[in-house]
C-alpha atoms as a PDB file:
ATOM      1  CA  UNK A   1      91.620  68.423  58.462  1.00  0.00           C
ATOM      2  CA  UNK A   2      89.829  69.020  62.127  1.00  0.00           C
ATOM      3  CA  UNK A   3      93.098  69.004  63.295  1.00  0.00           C
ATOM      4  CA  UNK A   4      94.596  71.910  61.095  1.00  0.00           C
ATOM      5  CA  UNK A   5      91.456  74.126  61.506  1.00  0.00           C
ATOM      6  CA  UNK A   6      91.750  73.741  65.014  1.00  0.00           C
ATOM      7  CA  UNK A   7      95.245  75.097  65.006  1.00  0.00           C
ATOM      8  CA  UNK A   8      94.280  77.697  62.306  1.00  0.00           C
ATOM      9  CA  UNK A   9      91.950  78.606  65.043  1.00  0.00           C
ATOM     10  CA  UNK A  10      93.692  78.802  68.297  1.00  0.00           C
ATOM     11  CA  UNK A  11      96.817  80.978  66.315  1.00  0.00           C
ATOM     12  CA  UNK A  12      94.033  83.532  65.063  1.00  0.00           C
ATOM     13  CA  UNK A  13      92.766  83.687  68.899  1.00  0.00           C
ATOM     14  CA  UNK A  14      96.708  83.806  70.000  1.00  0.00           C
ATOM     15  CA  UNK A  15      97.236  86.756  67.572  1.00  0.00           C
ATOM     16  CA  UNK A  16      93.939  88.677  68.280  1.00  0.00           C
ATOM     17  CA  UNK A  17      94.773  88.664  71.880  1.00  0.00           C
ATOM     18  CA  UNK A  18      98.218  90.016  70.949  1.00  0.00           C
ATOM     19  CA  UNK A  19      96.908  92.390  68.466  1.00  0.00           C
ATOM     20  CA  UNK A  20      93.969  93.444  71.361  1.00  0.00           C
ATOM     21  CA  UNK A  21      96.465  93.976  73.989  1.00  0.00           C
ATOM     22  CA  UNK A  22      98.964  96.115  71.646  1.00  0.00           C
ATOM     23  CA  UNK A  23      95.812  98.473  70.338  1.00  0.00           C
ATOM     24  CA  UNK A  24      94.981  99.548  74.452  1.00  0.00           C
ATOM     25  CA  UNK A  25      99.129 100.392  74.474  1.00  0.00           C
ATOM     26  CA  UNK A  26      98.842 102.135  71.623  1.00  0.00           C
ATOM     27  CA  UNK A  27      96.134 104.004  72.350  1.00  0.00           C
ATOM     28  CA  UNK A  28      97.701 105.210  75.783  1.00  0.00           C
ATOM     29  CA  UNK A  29     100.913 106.253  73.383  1.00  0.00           C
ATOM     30  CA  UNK A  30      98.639 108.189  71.155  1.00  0.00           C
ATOM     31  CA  UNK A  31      97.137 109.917  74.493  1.00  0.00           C
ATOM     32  CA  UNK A  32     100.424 110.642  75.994  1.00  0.00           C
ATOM     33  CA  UNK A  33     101.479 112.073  72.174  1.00  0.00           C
ATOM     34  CA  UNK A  34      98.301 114.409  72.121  1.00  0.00           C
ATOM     35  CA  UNK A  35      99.380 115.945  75.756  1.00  0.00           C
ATOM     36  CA  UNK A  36     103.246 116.335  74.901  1.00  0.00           C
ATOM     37  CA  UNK A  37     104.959 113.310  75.182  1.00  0.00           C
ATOM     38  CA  UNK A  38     106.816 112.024  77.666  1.00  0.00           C
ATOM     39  CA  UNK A  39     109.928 113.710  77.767  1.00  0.00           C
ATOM     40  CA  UNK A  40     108.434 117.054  78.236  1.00  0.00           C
ATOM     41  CA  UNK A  41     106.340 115.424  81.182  1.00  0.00           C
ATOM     42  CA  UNK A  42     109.238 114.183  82.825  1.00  0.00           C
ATOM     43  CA  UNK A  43     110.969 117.903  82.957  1.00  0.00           C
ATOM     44  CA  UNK A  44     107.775 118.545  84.642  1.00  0.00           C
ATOM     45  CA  UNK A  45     108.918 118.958  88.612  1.00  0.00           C
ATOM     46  CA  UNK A  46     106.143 120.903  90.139  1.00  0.00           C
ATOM     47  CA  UNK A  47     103.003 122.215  89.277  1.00  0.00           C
ATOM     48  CA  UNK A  48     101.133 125.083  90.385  1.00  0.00           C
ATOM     49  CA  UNK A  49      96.961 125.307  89.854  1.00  0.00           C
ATOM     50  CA  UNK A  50      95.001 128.218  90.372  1.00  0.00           C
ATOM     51  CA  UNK A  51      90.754 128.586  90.016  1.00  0.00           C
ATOM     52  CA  UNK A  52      87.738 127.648  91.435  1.00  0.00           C
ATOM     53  CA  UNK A  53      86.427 124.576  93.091  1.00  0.00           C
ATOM     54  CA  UNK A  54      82.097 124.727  92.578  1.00  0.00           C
ATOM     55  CA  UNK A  55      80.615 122.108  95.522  1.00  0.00           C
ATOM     56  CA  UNK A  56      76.808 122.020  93.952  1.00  0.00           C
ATOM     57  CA  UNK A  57      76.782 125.871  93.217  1.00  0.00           C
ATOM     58  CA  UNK A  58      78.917 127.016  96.246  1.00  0.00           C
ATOM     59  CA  UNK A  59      82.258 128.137  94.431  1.00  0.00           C
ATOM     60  CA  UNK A  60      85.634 128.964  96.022  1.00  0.00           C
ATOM     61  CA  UNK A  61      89.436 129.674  94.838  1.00  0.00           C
ATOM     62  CA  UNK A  62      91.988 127.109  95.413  1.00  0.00           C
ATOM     63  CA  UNK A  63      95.556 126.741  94.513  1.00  0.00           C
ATOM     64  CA  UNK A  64      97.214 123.022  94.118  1.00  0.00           C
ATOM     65  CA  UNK A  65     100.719 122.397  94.575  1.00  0.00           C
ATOM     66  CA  UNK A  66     102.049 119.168  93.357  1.00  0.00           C
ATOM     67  CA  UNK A  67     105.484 118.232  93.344  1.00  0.00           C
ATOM     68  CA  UNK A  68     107.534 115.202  92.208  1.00  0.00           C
ATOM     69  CA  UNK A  69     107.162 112.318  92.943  1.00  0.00           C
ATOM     70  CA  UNK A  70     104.553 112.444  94.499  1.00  0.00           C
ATOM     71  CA  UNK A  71     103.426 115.656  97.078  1.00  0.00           C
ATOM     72  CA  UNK A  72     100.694 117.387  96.727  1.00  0.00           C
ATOM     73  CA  UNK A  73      99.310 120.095  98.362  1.00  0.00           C
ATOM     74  CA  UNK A  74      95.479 122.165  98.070  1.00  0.00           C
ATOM     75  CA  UNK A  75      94.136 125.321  99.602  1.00  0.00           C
ATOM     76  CA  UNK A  76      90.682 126.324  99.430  1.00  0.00           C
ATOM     77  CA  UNK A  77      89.643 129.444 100.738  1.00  0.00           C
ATOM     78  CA  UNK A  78      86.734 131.644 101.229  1.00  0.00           C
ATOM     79  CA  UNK A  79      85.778 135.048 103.552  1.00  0.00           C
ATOM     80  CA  UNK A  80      89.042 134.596 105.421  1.00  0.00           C
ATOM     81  CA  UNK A  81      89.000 131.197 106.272  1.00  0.00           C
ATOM     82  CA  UNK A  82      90.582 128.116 104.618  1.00  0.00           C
ATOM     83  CA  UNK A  83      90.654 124.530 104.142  1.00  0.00           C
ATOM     84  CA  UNK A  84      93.293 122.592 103.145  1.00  0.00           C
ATOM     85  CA  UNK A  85      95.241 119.061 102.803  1.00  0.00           C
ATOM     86  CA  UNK A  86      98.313 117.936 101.740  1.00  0.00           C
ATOM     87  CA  UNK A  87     101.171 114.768 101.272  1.00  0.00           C
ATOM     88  CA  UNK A  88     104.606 114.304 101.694  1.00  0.00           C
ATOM     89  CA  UNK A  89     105.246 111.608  99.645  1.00  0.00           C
ATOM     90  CA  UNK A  90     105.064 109.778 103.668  1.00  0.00           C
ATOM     91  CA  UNK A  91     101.783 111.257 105.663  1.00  0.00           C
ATOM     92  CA  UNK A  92      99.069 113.250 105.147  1.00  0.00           C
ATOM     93  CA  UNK A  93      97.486 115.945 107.318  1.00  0.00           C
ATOM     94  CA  UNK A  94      94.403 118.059 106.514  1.00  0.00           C
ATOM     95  CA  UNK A  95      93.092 121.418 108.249  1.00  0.00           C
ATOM     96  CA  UNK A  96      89.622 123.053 108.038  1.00  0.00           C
ATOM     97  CA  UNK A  97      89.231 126.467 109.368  1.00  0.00           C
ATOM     98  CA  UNK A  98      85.959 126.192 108.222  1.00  0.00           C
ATOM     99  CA  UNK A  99      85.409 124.676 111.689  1.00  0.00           C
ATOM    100  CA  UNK A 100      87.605 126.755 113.080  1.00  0.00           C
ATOM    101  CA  UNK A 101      90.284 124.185 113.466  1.00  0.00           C
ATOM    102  CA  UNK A 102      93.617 125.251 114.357  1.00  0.00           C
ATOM    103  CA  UNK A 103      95.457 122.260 114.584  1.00  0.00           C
ATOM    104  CA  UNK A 104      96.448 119.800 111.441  1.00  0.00           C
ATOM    105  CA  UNK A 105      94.727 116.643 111.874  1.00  0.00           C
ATOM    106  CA  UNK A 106      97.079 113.808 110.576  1.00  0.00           C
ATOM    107  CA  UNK A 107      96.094 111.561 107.932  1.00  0.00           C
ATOM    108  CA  UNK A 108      96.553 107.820 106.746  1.00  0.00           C
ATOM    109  CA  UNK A 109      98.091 107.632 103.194  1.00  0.00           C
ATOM    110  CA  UNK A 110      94.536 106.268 102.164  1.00  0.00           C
ATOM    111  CA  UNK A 111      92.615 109.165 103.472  1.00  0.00           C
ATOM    112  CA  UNK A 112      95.939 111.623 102.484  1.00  0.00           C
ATOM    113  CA  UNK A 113      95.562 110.691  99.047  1.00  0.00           C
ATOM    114  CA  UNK A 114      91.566 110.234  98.561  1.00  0.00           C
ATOM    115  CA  UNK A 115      91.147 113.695  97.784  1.00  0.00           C
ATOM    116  CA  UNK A 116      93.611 112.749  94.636  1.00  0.00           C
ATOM    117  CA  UNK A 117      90.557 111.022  93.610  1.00  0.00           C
ATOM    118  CA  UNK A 118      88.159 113.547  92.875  1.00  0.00           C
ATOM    119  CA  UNK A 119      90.519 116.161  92.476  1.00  0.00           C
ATOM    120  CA  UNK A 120      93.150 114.567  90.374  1.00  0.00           C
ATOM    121  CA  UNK A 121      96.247 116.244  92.006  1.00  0.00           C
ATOM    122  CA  UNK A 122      99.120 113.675  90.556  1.00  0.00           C
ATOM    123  CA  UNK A 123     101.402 115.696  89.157  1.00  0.00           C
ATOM    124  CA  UNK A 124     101.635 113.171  86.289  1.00  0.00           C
ATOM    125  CA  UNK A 125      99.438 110.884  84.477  1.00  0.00           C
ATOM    126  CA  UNK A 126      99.456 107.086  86.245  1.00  0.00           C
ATOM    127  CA  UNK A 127      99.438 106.711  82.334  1.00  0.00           C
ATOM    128  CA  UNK A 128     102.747 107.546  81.664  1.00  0.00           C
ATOM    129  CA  UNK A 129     105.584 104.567  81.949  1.00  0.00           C
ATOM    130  CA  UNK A 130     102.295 102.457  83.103  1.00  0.00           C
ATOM    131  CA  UNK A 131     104.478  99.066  82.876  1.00  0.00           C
ATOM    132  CA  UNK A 132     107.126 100.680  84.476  1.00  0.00           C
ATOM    133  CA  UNK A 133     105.080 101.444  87.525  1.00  0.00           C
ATOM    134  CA  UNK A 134     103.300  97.997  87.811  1.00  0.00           C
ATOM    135  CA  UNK A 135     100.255  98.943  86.137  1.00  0.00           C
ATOM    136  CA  UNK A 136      98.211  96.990  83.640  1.00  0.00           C
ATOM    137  CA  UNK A 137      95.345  97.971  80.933  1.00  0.00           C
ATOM    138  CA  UNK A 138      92.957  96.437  78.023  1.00  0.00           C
ATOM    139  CA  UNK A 139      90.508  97.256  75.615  1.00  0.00           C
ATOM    140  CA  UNK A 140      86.923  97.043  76.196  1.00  0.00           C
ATOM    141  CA  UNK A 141      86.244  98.087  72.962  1.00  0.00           C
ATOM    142  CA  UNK A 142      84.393 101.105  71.942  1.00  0.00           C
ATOM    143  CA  UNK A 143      81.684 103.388  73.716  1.00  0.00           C
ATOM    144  CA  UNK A 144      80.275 106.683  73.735  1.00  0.00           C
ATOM    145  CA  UNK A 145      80.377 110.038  75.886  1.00  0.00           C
ATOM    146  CA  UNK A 146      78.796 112.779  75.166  1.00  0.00           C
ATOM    147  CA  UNK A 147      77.684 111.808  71.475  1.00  0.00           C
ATOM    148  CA  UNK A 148      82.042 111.231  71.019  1.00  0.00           C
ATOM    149  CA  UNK A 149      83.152 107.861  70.041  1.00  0.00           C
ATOM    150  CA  UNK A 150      85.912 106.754  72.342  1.00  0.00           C
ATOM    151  CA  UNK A 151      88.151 104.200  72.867  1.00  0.00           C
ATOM    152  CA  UNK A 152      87.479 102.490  76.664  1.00  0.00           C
ATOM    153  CA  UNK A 153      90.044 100.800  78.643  1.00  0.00           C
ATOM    154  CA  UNK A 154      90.499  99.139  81.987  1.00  0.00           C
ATOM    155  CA  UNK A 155      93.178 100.166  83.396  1.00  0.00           C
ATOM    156  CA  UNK A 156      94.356  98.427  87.383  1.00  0.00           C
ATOM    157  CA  UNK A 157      96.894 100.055  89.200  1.00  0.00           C
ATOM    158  CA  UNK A 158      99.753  98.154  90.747  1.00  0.00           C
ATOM    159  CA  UNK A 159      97.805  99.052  94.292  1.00  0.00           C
ATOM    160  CA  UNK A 160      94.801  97.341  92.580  1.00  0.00           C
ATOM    161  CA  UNK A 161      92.573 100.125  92.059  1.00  0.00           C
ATOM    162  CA  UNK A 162      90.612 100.163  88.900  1.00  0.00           C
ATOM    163  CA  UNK A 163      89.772 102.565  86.557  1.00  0.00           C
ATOM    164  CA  UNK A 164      88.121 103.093  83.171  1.00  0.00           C
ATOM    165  CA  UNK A 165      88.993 105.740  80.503  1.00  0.00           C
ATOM    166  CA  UNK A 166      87.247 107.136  77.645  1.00  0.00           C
ATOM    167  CA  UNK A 167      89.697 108.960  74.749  1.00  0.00           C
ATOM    168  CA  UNK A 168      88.219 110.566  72.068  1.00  0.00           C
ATOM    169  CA  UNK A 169      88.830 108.214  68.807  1.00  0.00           C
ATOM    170  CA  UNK A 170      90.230 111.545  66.704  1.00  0.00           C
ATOM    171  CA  UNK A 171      92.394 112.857  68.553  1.00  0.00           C
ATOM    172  CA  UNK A 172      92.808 110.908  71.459  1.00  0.00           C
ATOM    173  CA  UNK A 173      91.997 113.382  74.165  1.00  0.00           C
ATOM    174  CA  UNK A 174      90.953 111.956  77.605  1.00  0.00           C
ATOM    175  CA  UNK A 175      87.444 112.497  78.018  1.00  0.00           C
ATOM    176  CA  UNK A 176      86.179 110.901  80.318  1.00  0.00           C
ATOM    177  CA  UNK A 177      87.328 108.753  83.622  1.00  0.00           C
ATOM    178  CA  UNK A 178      85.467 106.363  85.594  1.00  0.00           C
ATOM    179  CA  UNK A 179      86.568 105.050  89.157  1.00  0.00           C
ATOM    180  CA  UNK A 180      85.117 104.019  92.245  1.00  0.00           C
ATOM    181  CA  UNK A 181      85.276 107.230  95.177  1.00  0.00           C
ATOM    182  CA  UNK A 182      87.965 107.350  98.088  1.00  0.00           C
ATOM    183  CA  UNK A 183      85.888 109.979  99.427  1.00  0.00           C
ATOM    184  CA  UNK A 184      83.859 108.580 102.535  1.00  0.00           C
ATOM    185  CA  UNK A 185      81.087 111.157 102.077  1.00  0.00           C
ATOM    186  CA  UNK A 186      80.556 109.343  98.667  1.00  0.00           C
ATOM    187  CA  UNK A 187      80.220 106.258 100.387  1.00  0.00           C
ATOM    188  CA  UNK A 188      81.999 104.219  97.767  1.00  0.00           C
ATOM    189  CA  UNK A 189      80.075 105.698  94.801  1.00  0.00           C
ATOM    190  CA  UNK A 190      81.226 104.715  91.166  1.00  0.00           C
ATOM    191  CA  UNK A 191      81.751 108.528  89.831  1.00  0.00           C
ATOM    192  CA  UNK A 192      82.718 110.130  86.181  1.00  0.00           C
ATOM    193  CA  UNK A 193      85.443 112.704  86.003  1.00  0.00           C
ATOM    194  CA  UNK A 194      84.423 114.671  82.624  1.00  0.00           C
ATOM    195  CA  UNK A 195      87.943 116.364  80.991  1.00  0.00           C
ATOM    196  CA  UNK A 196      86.984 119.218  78.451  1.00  0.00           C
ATOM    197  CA  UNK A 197      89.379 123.165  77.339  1.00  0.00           C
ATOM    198  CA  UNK A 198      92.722 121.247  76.849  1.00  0.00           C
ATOM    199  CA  UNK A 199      94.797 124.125  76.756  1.00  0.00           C
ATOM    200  CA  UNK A 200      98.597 124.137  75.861  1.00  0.00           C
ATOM    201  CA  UNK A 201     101.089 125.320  78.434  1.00  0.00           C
ATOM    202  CA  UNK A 202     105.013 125.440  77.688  1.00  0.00           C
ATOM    203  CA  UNK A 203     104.539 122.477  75.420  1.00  0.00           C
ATOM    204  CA  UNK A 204     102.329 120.254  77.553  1.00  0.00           C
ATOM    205  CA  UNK A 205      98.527 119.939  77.183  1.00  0.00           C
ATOM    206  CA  UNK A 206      96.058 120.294  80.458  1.00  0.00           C
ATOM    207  CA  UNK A 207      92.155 120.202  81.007  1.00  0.00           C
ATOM    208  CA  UNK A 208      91.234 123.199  82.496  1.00  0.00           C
ATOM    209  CA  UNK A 209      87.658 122.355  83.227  1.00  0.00           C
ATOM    210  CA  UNK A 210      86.837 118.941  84.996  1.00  0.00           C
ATOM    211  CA  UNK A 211      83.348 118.174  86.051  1.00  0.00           C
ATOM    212  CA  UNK A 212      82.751 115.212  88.476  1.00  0.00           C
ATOM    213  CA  UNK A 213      79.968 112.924  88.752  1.00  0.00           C
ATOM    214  CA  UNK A 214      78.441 110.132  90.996  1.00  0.00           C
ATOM    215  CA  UNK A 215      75.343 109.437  88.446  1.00  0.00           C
ATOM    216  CA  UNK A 216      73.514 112.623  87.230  1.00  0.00           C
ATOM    217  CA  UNK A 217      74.334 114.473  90.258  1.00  0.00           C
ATOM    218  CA  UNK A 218      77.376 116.826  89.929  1.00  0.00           C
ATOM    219  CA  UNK A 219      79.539 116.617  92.880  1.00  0.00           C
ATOM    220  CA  UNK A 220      82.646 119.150  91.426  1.00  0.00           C
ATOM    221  CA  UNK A 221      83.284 121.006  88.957  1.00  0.00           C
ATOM    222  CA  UNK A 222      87.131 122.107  89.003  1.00  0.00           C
ATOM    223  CA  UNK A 223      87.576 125.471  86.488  1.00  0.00           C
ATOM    224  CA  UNK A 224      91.353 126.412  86.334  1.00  0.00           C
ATOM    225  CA  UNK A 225      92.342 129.779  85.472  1.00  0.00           C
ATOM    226  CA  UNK A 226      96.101 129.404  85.546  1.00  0.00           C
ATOM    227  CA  UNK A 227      98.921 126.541  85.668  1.00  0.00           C
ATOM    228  CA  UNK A 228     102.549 127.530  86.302  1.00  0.00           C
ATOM    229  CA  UNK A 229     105.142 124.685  85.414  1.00  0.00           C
ATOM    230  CA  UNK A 230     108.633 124.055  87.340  1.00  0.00           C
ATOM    231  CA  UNK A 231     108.118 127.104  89.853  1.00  0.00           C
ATOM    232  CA  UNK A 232     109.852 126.485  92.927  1.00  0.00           C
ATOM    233  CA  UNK A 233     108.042 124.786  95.731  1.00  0.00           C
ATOM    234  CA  UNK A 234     109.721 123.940  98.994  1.00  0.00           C
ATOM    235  CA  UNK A 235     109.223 120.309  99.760  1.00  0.00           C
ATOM    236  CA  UNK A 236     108.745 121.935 103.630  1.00  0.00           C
ATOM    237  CA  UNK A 237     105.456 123.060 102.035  1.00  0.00           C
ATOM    238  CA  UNK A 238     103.414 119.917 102.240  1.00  0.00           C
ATOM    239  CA  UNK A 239     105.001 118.799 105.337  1.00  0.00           C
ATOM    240  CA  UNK A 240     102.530 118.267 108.577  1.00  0.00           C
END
């Protein structure tokens, strides 16, 4: 009899651990349903951002380029002057004219693609194809974020990089995303990305207000005023 409840016992453990495993998948299918699927993603080749960046009150327009696979390009500017960094897919580079630089400083990959980060220039979710691209994710069960019940996995990139998201249990909408900064001036701090105006454009649905937070301070909020899909954008664009 000890015998047979022991077995009844580990294949109930087995099958919760299957059944755990296949709710976090599903979950990231329901997401991926909610902002249009991933065939519409896929005939996604470059995006185009417009709007304002707010540091702590100061606020200035930028436009984001991104580009697949994986460029990316930002330009913030203000009173004549600009700042901005980009990727090739290869190497970075970065200028700030806000020191009067003239001259693109070159960047590592990891400094290249820290402002990614913060500013969450992919043009496609690291959720989409997730297996695919060496990726793995589980449940941690339920939690809340700003009085919404959400679903919250862990989700660890194939580089290793860890990050937690929050969807909304109704609809699925990202909410919330939780991640340790690349940004040196955070100095490593664990920060919340806050996802809020989903908006619908040519069948695909975008946040166009993300506010980002290393405890209660706000470090950037991100309002977008317009997103153009599959303009062309010359891959000589993000190139040092």
């Amino acid at each position: 009899m000890l015998l047979k409840r022991t077995f009844v016992f580990l294949f109930l453990f087995s099958f919760l651990n299957v059944l755990h495993a296949q709710t976090a998948n599903d979950i990231i299918l329901r997401y991926i349903e909610y902002i249009g699927g991933e065939k519409k993603w896929y005939a996604v080749k470059t995006i185009v951002t417009t709007g304002t960046y707010d540091y702590g009150g100061i606020v200035f327009p930028f436009t984001s380029y991104s580009k697949a696979p994986d460029l990316y390009k930002y330009i913030v500017t203000s009173n004549g002057k600009y700042f901005a960094q980009a990727f090739d897919g290869n190497e970075g580079w970065k200028i700030d004219g806000f020191k009067n630089e003239t001259q693109k400083t070159m960047l590592t990959r990891k400094a290249a693609t820290a402002m990614m980060n913060e500013a969450d220039v992919e043009l496609e979710s690291p959720l989409i194809d997730y297996k695919k691209k060496g990726s793995r994710v589980t449940s941690e069960g339920q939690d809340t974020v700003d009085a919404q019940t959400c679903f919250k996995l862990k989700f660890i990139r194939n580089n290793g990089d860890t990050e937690r998201y929050f969807f909304n249990t109704k609809n699925f909408e990202l909410v919330k995303k939780q991640m340790i900064s690349k940004n040196d001036e955070l100095d490593s701090s664990m920060i919340d990305i806050f996802y809020s105006d989903y908006r619908e454009v040519n069948g695909i649905k975008i946040p166009f207000k993300a506010v980002t937070k290393a405890g209660d301070q706000t470090i950037l909020t991100i309002t977008v005023d317009k997103v153009i899909l599959n303009e062309p954008v010359s891959s000589d664009e993000f190139k040092p």
